[in-house]
Protein backbone atom coordinates (compact mmCIF):
# COMPACT_ATOMS: atom_id res chain seq x y z
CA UNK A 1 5.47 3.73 -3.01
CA UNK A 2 4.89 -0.07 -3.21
CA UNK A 3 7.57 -2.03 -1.83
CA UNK A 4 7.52 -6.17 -2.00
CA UNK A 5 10.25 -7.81 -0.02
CA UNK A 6 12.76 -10.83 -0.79
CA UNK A 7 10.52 -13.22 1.79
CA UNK A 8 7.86 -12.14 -1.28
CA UNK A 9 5.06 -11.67 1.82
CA UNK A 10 5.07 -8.18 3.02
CA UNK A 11 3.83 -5.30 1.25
CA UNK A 12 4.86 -1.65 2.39
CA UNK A 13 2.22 0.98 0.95
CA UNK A 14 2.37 4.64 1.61
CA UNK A 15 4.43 7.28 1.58
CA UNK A 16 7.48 8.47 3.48
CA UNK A 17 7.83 12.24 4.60
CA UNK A 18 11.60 13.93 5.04
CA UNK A 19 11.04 13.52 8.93
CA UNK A 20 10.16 9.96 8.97
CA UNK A 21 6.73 10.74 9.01
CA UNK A 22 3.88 8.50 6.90
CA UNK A 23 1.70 10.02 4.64
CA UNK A 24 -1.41 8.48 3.14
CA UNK A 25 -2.14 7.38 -0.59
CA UNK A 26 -4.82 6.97 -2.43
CA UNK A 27 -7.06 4.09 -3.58
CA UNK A 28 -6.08 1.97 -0.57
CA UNK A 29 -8.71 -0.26 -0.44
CA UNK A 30 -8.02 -0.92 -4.19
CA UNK A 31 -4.52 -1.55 -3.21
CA UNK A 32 -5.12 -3.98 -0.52
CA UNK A 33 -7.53 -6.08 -2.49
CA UNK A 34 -5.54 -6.05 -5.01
CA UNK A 35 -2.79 -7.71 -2.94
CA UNK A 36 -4.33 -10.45 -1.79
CA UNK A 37 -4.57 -11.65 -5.36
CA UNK A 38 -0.44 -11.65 -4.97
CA UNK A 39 -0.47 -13.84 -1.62
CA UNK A 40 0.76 -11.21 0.06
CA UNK A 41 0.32 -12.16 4.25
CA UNK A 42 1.32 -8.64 5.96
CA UNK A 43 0.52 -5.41 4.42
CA UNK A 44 2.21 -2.11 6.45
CA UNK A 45 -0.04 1.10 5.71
CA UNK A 46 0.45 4.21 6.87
CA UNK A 47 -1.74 5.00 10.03
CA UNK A 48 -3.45 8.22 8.09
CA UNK A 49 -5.50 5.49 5.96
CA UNK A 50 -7.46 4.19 8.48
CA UNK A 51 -7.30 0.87 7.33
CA UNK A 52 -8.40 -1.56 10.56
CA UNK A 53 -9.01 -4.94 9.02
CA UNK A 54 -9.12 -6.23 5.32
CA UNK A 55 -12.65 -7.86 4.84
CA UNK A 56 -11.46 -9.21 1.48
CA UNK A 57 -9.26 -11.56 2.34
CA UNK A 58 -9.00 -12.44 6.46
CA UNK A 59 -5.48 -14.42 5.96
CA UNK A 60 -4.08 -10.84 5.52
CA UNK A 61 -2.69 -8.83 8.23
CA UNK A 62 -2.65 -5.17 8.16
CA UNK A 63 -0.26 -2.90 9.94
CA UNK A 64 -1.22 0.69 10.47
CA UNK A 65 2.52 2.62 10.86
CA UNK A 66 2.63 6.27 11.68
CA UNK A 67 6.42 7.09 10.92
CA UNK A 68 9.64 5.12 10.44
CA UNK A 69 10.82 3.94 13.86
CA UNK A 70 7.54 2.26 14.51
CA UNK A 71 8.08 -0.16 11.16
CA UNK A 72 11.55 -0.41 11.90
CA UNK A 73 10.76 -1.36 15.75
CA UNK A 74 7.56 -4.18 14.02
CA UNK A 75 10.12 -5.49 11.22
CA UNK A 76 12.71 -6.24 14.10
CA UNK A 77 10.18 -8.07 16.27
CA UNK A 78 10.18 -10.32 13.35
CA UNK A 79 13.75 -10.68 12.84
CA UNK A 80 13.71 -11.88 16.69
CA UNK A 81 10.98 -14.27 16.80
């Protein structure tokens, strides 16, 4: 799944499991260089891909979520501040 949201700057890649859980995809590397070319500025991956830093393009940062709650907690630390 490959998710771009209205503020057109995060990118959610991965998939979701019935219990909230994240589940890894394929070709991530691919997917992240590829987004870069978008001006994406936050990319959330799930935790499985091992994904630590992005040397394509240092402007992006990369999120490594394990399940639900943790996005949900990150997304609403943005909200705040």
């Amino acid at each position: 799944m490959c998710i771009r949201d209205r503020g057109r700057d995060k990118l959610f890649i991965g998939e979701l499991g019935l219990t909230g859980e994240t589940r890894n995809v394929s070709n991530i590397k691919e997917r992240i260089t590829a987004a870069g070319k978008y001006n994406f500025k936050k990319i959330y991956v799930s935790a499985g891909s091992e994904i630590t830093e992005n040397t394509q393009k240092p402007k992006l940062e990369i999120f490594n979520i394990h399940n639900i709650e943790q996005l949900s907690e990150l997304l609403k630390k943005e909200v705040i501040s």
